[in-house]
C-alpha atoms as a PDB file:
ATOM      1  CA  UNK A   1       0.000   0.000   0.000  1.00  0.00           C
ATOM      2  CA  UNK A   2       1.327   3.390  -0.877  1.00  0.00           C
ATOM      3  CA  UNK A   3       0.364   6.504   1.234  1.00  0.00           C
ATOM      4  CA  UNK A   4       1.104   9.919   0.620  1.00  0.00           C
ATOM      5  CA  UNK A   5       0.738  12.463   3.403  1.00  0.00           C
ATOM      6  CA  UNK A   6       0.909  16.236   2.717  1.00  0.00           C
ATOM      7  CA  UNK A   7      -0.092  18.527   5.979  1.00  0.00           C
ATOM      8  CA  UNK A   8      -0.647  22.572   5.709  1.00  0.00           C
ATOM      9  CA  UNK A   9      -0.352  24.811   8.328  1.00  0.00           C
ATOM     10  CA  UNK A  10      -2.698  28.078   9.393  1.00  0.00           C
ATOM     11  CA  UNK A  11      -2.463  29.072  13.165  1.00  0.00           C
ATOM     12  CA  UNK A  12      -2.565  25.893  14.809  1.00  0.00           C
ATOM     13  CA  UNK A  13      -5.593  24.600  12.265  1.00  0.00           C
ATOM     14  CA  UNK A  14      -3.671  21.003  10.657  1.00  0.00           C
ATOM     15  CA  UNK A  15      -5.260  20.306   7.279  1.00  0.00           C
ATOM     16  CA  UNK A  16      -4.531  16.398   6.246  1.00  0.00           C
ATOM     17  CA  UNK A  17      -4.687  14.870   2.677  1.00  0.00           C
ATOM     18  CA  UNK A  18      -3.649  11.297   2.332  1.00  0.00           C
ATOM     19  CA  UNK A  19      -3.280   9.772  -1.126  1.00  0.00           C
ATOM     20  CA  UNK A  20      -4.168   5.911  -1.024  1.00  0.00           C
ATOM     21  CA  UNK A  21      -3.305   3.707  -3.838  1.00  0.00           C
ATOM     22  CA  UNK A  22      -4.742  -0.045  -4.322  1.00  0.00           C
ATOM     23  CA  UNK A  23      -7.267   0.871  -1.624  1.00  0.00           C
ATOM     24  CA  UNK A  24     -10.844   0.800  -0.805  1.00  0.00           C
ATOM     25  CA  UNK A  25     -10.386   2.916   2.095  1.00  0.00           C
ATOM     26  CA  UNK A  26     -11.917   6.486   1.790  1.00  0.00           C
ATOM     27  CA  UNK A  27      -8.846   9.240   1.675  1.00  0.00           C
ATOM     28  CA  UNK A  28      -9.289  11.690   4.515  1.00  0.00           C
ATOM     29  CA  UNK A  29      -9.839  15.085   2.587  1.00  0.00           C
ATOM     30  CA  UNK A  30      -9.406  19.172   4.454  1.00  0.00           C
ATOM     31  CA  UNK A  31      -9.781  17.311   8.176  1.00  0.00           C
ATOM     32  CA  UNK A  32      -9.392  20.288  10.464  1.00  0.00           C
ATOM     33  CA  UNK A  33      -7.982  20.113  14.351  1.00  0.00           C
ATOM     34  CA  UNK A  34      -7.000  21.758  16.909  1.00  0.00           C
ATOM     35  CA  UNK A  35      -9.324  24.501  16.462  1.00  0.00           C
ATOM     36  CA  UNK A  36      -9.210  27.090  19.885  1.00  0.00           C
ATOM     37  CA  UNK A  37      -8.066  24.369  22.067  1.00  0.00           C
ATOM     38  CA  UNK A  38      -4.910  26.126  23.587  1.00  0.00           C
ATOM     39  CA  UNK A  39      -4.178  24.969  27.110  1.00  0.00           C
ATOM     40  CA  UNK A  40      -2.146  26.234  29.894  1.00  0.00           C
ATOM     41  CA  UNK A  41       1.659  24.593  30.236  1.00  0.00           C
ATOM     42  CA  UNK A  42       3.963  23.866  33.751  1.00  0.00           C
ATOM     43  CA  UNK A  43       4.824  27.665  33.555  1.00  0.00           C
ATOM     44  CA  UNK A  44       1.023  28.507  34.605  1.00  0.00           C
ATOM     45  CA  UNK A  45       0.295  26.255  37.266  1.00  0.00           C
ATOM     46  CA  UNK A  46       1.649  26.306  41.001  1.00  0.00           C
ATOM     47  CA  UNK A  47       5.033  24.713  41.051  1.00  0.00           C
ATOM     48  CA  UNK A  48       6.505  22.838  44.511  1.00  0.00           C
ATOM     49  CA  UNK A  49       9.202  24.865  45.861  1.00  0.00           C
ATOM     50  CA  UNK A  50       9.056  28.187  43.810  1.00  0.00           C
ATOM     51  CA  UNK A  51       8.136  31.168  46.309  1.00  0.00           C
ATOM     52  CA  UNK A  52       5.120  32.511  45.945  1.00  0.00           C
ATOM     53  CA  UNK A  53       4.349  36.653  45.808  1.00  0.00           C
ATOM     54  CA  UNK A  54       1.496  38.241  47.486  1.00  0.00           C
ATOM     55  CA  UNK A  55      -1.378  40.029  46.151  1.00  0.00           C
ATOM     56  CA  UNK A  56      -3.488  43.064  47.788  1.00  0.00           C
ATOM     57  CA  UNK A  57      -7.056  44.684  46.471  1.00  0.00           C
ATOM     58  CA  UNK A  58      -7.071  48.558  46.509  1.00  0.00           C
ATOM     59  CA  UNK A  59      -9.437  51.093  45.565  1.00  0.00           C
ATOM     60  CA  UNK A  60      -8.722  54.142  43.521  1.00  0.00           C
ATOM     61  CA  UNK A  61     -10.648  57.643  42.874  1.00  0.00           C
ATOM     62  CA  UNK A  62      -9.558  59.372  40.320  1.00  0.00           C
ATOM     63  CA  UNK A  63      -9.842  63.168  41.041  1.00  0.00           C
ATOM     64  CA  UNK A  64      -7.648  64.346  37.543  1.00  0.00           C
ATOM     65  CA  UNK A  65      -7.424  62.623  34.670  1.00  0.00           C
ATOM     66  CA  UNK A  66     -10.641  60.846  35.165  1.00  0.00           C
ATOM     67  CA  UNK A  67     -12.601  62.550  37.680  1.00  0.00           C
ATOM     68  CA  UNK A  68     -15.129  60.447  39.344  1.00  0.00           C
ATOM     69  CA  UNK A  69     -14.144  57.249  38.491  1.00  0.00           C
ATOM     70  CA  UNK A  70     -13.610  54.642  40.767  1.00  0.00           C
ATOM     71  CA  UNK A  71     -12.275  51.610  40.386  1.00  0.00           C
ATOM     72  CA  UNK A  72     -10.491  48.227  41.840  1.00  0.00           C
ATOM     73  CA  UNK A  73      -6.927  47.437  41.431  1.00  0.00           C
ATOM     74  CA  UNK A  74      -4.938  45.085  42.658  1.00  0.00           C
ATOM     75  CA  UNK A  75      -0.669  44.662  43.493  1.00  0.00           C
ATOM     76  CA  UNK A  76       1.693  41.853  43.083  1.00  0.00           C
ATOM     77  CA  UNK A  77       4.936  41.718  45.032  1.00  0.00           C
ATOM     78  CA  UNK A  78       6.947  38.681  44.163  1.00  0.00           C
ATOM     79  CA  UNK A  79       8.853  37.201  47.268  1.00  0.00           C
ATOM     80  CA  UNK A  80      11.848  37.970  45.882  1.00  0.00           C
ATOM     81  CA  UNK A  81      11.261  42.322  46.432  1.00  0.00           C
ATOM     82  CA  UNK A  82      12.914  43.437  49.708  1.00  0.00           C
ATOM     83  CA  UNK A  83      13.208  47.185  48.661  1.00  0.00           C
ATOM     84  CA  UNK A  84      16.853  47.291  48.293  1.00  0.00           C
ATOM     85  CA  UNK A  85      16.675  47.952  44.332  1.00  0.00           C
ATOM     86  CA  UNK A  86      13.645  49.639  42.618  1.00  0.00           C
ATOM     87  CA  UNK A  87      11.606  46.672  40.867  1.00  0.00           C
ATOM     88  CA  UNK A  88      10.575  46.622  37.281  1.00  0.00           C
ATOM     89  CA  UNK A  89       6.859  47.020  37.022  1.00  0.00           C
ATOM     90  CA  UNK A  90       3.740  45.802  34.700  1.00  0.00           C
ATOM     91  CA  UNK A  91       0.727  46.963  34.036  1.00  0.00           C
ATOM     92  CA  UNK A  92      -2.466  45.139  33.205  1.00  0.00           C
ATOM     93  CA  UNK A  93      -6.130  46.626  31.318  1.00  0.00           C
ATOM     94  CA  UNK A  94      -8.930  44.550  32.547  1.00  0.00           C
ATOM     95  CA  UNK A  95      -6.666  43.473  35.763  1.00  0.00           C
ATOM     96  CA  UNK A  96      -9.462  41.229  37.236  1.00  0.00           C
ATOM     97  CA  UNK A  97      -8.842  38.757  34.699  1.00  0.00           C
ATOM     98  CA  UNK A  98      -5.357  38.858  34.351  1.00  0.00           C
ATOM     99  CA  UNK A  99      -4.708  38.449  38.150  1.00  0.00           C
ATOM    100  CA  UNK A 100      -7.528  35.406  38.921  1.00  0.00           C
ATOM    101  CA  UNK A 101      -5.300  32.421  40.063  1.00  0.00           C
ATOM    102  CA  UNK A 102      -8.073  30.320  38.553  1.00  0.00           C
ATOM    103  CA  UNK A 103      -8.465  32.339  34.608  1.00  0.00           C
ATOM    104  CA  UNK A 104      -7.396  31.942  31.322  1.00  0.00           C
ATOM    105  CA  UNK A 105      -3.552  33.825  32.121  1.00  0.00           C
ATOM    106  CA  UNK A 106      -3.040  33.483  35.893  1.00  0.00           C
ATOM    107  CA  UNK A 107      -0.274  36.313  35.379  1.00  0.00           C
ATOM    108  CA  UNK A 108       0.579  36.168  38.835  1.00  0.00           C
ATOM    109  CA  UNK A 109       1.143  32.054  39.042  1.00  0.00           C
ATOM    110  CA  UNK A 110       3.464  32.923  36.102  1.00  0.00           C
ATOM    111  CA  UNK A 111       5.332  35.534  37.502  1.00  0.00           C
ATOM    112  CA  UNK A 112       5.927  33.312  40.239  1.00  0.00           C
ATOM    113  CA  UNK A 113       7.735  31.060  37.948  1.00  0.00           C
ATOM    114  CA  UNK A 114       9.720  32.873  35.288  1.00  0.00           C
ATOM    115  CA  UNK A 115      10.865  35.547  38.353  1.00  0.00           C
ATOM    116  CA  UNK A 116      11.980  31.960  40.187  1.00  0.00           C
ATOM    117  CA  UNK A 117      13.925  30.995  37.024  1.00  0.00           C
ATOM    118  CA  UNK A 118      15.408  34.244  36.479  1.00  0.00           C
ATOM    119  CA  UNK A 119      13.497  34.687  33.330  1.00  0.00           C
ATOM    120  CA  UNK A 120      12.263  37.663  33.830  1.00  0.00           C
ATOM    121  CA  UNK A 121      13.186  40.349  36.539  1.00  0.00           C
ATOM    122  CA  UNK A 122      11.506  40.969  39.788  1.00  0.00           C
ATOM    123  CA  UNK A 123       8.563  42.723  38.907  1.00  0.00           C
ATOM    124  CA  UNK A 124       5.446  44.784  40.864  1.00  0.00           C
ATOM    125  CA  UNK A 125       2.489  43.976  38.825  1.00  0.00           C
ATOM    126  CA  UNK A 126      -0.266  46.662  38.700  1.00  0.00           C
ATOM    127  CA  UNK A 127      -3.400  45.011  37.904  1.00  0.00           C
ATOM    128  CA  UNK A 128      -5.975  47.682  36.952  1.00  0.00           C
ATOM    129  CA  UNK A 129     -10.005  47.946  36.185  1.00  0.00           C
ATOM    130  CA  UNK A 130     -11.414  50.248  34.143  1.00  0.00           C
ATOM    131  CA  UNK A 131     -13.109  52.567  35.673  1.00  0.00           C
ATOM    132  CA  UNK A 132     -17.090  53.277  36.647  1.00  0.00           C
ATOM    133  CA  UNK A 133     -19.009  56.715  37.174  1.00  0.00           C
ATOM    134  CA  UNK A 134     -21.232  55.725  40.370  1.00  0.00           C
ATOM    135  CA  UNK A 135     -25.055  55.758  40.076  1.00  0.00           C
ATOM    136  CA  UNK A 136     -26.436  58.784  41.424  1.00  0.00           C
ATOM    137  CA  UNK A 137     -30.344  57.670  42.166  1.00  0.00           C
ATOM    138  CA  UNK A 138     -30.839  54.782  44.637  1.00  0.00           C
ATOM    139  CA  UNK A 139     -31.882  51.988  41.107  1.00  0.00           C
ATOM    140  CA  UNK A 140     -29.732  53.328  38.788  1.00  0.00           C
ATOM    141  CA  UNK A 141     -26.443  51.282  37.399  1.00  0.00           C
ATOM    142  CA  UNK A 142     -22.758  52.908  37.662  1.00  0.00           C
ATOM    143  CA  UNK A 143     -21.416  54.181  33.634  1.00  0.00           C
ATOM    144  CA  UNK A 144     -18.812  52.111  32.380  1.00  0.00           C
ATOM    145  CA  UNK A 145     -15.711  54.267  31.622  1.00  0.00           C
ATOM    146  CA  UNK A 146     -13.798  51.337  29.873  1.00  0.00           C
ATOM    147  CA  UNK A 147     -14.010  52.680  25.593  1.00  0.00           C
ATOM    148  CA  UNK A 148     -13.544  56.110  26.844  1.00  0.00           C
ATOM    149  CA  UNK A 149     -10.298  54.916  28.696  1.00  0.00           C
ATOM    150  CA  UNK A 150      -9.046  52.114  26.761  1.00  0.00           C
ATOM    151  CA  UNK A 151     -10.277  52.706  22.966  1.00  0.00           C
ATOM    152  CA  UNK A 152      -9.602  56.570  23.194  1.00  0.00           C
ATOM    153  CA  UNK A 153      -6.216  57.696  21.025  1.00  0.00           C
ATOM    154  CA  UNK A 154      -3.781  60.395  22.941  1.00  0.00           C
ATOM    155  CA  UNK A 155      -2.109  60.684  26.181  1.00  0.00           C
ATOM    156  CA  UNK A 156      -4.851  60.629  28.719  1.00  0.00           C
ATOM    157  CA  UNK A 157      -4.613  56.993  30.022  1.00  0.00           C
ATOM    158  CA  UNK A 158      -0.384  57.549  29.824  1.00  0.00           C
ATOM    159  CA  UNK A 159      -0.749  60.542  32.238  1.00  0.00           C
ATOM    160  CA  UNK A 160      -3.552  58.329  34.627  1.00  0.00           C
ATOM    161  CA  UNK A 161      -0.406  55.761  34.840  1.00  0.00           C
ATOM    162  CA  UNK A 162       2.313  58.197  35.154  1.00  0.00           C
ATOM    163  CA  UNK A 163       0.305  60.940  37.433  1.00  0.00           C
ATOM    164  CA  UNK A 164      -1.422  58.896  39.488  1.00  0.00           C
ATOM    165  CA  UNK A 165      -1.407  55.495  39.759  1.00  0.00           C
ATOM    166  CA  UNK A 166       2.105  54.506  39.914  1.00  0.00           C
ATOM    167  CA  UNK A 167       3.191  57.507  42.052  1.00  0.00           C
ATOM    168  CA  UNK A 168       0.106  55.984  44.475  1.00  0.00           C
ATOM    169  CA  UNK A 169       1.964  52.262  44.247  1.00  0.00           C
ATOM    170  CA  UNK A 170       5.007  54.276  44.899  1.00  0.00           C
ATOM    171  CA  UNK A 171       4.217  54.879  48.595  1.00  0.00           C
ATOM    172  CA  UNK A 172       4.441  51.647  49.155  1.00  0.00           C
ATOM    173  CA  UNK A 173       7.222  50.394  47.002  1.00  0.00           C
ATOM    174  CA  UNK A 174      10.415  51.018  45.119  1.00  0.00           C
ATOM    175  CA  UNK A 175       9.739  51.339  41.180  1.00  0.00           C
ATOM    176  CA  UNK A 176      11.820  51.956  38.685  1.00  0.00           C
ATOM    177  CA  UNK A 177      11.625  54.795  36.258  1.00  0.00           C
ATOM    178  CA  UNK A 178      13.399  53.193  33.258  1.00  0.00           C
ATOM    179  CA  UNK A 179      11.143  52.559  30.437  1.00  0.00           C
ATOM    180  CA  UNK A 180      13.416  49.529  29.418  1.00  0.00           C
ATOM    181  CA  UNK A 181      12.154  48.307  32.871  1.00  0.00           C
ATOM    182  CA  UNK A 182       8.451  48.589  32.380  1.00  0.00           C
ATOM    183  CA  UNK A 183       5.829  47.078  30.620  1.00  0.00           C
ATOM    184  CA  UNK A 184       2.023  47.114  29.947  1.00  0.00           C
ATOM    185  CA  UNK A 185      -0.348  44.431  29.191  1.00  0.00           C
ATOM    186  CA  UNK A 186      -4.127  44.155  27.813  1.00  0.00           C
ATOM    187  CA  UNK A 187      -7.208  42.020  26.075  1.00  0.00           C
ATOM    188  CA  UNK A 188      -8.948  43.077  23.638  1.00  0.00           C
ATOM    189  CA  UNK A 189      -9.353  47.328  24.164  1.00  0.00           C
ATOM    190  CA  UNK A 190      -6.924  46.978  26.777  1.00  0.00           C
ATOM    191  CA  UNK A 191      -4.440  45.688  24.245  1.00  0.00           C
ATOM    192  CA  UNK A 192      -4.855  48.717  22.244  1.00  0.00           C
ATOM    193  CA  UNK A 193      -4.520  50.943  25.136  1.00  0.00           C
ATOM    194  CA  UNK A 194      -1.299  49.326  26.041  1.00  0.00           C
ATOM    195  CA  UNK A 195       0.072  50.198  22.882  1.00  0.00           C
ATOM    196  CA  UNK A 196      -1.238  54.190  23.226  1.00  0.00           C
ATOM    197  CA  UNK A 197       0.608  54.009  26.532  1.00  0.00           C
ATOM    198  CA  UNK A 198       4.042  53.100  24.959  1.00  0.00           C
ATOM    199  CA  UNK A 199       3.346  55.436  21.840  1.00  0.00           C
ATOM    200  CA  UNK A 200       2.414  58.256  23.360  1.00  0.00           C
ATOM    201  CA  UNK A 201       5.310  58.042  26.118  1.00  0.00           C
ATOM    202  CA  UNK A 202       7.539  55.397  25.020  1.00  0.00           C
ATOM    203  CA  UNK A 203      10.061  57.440  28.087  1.00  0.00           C
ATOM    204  CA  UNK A 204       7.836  55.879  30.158  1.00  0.00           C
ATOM    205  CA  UNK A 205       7.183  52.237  28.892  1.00  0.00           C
ATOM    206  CA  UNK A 206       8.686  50.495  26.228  1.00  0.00           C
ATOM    207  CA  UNK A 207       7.547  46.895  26.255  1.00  0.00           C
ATOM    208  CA  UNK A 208       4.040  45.891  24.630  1.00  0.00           C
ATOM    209  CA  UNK A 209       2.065  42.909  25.364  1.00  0.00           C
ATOM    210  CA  UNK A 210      -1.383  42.684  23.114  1.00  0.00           C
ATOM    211  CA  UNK A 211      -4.172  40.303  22.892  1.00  0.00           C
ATOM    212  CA  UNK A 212      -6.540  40.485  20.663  1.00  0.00           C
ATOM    213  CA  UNK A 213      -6.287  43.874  20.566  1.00  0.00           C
ATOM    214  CA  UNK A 214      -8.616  46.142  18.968  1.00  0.00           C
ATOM    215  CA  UNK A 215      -6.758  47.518  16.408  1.00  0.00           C
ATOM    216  CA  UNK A 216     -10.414  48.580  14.729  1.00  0.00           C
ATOM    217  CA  UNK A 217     -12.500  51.699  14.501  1.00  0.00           C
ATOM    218  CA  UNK A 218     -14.041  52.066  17.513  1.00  0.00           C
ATOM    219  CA  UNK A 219     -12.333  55.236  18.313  1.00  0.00           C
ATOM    220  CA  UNK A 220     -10.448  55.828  15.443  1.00  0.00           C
ATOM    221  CA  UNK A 221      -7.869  52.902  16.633  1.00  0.00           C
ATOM    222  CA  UNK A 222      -7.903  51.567  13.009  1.00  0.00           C
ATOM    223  CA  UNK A 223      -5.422  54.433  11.943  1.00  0.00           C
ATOM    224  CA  UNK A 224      -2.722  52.741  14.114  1.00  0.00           C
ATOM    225  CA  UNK A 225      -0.814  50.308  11.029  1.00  0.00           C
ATOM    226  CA  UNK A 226      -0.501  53.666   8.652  1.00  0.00           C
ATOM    227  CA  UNK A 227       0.768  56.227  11.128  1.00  0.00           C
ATOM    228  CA  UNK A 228       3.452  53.433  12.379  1.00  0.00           C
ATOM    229  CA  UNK A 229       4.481  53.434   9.016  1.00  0.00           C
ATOM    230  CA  UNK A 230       5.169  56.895   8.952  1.00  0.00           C
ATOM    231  CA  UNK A 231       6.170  58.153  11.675  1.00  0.00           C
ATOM    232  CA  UNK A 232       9.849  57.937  13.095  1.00  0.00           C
ATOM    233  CA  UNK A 233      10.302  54.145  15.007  1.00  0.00           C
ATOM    234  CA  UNK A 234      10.128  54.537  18.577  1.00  0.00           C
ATOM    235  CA  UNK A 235      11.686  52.263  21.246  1.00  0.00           C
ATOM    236  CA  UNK A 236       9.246  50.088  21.607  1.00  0.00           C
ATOM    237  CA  UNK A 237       9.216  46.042  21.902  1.00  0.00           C
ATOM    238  CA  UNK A 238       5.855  44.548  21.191  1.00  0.00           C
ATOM    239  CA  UNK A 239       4.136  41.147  21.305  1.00  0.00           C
ATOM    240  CA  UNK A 240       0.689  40.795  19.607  1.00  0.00           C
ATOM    241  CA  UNK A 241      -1.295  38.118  19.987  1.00  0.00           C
ATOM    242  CA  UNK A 242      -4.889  37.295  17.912  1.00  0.00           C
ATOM    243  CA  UNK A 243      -6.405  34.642  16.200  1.00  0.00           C
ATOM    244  CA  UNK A 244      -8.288  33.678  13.052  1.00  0.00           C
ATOM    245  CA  UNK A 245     -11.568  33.326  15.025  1.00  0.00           C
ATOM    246  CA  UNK A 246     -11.429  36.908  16.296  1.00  0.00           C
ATOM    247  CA  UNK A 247     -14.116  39.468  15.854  1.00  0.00           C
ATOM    248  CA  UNK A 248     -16.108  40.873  12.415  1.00  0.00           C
ATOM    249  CA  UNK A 249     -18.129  43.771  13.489  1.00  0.00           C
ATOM    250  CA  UNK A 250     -18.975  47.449  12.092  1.00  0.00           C
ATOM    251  CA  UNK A 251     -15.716  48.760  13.748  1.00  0.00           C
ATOM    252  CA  UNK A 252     -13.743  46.123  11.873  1.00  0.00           C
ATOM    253  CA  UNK A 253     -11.852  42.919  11.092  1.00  0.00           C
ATOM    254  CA  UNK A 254      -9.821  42.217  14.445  1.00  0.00           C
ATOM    255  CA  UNK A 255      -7.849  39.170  13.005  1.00  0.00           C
ATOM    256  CA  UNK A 256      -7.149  42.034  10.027  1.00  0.00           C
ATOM    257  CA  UNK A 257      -6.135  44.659  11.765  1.00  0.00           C
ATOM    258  CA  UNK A 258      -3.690  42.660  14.124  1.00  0.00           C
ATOM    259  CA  UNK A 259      -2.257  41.654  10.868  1.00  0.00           C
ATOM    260  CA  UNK A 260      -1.845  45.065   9.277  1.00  0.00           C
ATOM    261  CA  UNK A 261      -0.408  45.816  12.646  1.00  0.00           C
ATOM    262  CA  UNK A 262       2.338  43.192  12.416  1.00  0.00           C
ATOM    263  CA  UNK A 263       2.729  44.450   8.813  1.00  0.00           C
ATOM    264  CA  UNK A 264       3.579  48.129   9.230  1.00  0.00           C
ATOM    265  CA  UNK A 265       5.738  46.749  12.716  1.00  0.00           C
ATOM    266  CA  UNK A 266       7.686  44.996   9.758  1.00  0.00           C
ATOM    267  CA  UNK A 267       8.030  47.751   7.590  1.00  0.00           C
ATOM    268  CA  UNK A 268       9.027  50.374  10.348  1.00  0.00           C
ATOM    269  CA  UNK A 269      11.885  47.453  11.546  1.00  0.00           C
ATOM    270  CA  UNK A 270      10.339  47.341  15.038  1.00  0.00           C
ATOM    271  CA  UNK A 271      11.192  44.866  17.727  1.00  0.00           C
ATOM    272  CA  UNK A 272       8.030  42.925  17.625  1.00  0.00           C
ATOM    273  CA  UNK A 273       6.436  39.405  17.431  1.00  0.00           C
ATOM    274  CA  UNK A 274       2.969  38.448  15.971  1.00  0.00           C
ATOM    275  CA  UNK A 275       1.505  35.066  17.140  1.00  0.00           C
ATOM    276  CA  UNK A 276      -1.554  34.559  14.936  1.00  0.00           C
ATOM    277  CA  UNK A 277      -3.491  31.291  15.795  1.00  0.00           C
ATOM    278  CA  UNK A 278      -7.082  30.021  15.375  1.00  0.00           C
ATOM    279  CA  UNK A 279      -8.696  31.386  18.212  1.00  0.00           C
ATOM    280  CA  UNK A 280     -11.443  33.772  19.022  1.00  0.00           C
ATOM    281  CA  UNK A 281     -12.126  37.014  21.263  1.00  0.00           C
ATOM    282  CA  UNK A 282     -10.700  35.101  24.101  1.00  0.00           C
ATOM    283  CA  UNK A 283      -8.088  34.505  26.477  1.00  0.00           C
ATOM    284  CA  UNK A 284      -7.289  30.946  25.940  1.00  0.00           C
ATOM    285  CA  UNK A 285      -4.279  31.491  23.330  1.00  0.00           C
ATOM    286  CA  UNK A 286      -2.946  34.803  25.452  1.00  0.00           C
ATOM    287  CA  UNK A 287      -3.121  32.446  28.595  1.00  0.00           C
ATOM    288  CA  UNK A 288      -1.446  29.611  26.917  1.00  0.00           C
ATOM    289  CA  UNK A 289       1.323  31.788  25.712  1.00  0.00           C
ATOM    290  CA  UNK A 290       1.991  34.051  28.467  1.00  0.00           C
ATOM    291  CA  UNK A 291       5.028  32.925  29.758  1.00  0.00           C
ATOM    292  CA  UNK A 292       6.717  32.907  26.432  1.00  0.00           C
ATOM    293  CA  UNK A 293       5.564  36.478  25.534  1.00  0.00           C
ATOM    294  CA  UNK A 294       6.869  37.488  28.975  1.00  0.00           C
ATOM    295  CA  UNK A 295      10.239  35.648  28.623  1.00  0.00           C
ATOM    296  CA  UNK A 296      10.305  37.023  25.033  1.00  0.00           C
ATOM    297  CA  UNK A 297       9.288  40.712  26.141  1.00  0.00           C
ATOM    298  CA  UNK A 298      11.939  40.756  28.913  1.00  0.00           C
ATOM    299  CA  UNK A 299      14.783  39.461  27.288  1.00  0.00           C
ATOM    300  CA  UNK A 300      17.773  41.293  26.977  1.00  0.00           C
ATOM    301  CA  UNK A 301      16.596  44.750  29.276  1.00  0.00           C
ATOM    302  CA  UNK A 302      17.941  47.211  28.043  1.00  0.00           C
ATOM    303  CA  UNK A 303      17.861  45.831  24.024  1.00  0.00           C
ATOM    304  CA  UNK A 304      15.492  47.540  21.519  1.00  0.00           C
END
């Protein structure tokens, strides 16, 4: 019997075609797998003897850059900080999910683990929610400030980092100041915001981690691919993240616009790295690859 196997590659999708000779057997013809299925590695779960960090809830009122808004945030400290040396620090959009021990990244668990193996430095991590206007009358619902903050193009979210928040953390703990030392992470319209941060102040943060990021029109985001293009390249390392299965909406094509993203980071010679799978608007790829875009984003400090 003669058998002929040719495989094709898109994401993770693995498209079969066998060729069978002298056989009655039916050849297997475009057989798809592996379709979303991403699962977390050893790098995301609790390993025996690597020191865990702690992590504190907080509350923050914004009374400049986004008066009104309140919102929860949370703090790692790895075991490893003793306030001797100011500690790299990273950001995350959307922090709920990013610091659940029990979600799709479990940023913390990871942390734990690369910091332990000396891939990556000992870092703060800032885990932040967007922010909500309170209801004024006694049935109303509390205004979602998350587009407005996240989606919106400009400096306004950079300065709520740099003029309040991380001063606030501050108090508490050395950080450092270097923008080789700090990073900024988001899903979705906090991956999009992550990248205003750096682009906007790239003094301030110079390491990018994006997934499925909305790259689309929702508030004008979509001009992001052409203006990297032409505009002078600025220090910034990036990671992006997104997957075939993304979203197809009026603002956009989010599995385009990642890609048109990766394109012009091409063009302009950037220090970047597109991982384009077969997932959806999710964090099951993002989760799955964490600890290799964190070992990836912190490699080499003070390279660009």
């Amino acid at each position: 019997m003669l058998a002929e196997w040719t495989m094709f590659r898109t994401g993770r999708s693995l498209i079969m075609k066998t060729m069978l000779a002298g056989c009655a057997l039916a050849s297997l013809t475009n057989v798809t797998y592996a379709a979303d299925d991403y699962v977390l590695g050893p790098d995301s779960q609790v390993q025996p003897g690597v020191p865990q960090g702690t992590v504190t809830k907080h509350t923050w009122k914004s009374e400049k850059v986004y008066p009104g808004t309140e919102r929860d945030y949370w703090i790692y400290v790895p075991k490893q900080y003793d306030g001797s040396q100011p500690a790299s620090v990273m950001v995350f959009q959307d922090g709920g999910a990013y610091v659940n021990p029990e979600g799709q990244f479990r940023s913390t668990i990871v942390f734990d683990n690369l910091i332990h193996k000396k891939e990556m430095p000992v870092t703060i991590g800032i885990f932040l929610n967007p922010g909500v206007i309170p209801a004024t009358e006694p049935n109303a619902k509390p205004r979602q400030n998350r587009s407005f903050e996240y989606d919106s193009l400009g400096d306004q979210y950079a300065r709520f980092l740099l003029e309040e928040i991380l001063p606030e953390v501050g108090r508490t703990y050395k950080l450092t100041d270097q923008a080789s030392q700090r990073a900024i992470c988001g899903i979705s319209s906090g991956g999009i915001c992550a990248w205003t941060v750096a682009w906007e102040r790239p003094d301030a943060f110079s390491k990018v981690l994006s997934h499925v990021g909305s790259f689309t029109n929702i508030r004008g985001g979509h001009v992001y691919h052409a203006l990297i293009r032409k505009t002078e390249r600025k220090p910034i390392r990036v990671f992006l993240q997104d997957g075939s299965g993304d979203l197809d909406n009026v603002h956009g094509s989010w599995p385009l616009a990642n890609q048109e993203m990766a394109a012009a980071l091409k063009f302009a010679k950037y220090d970047y790295r597109f991982e384009f799978g077969d997932g959806g608007h999710n964090g099951k790829h993002g989760g799955a690859l964490l600890p290799e875009s964190l070992r990836w984003l912190w490699r080499n400090d003070d390279a660009r």
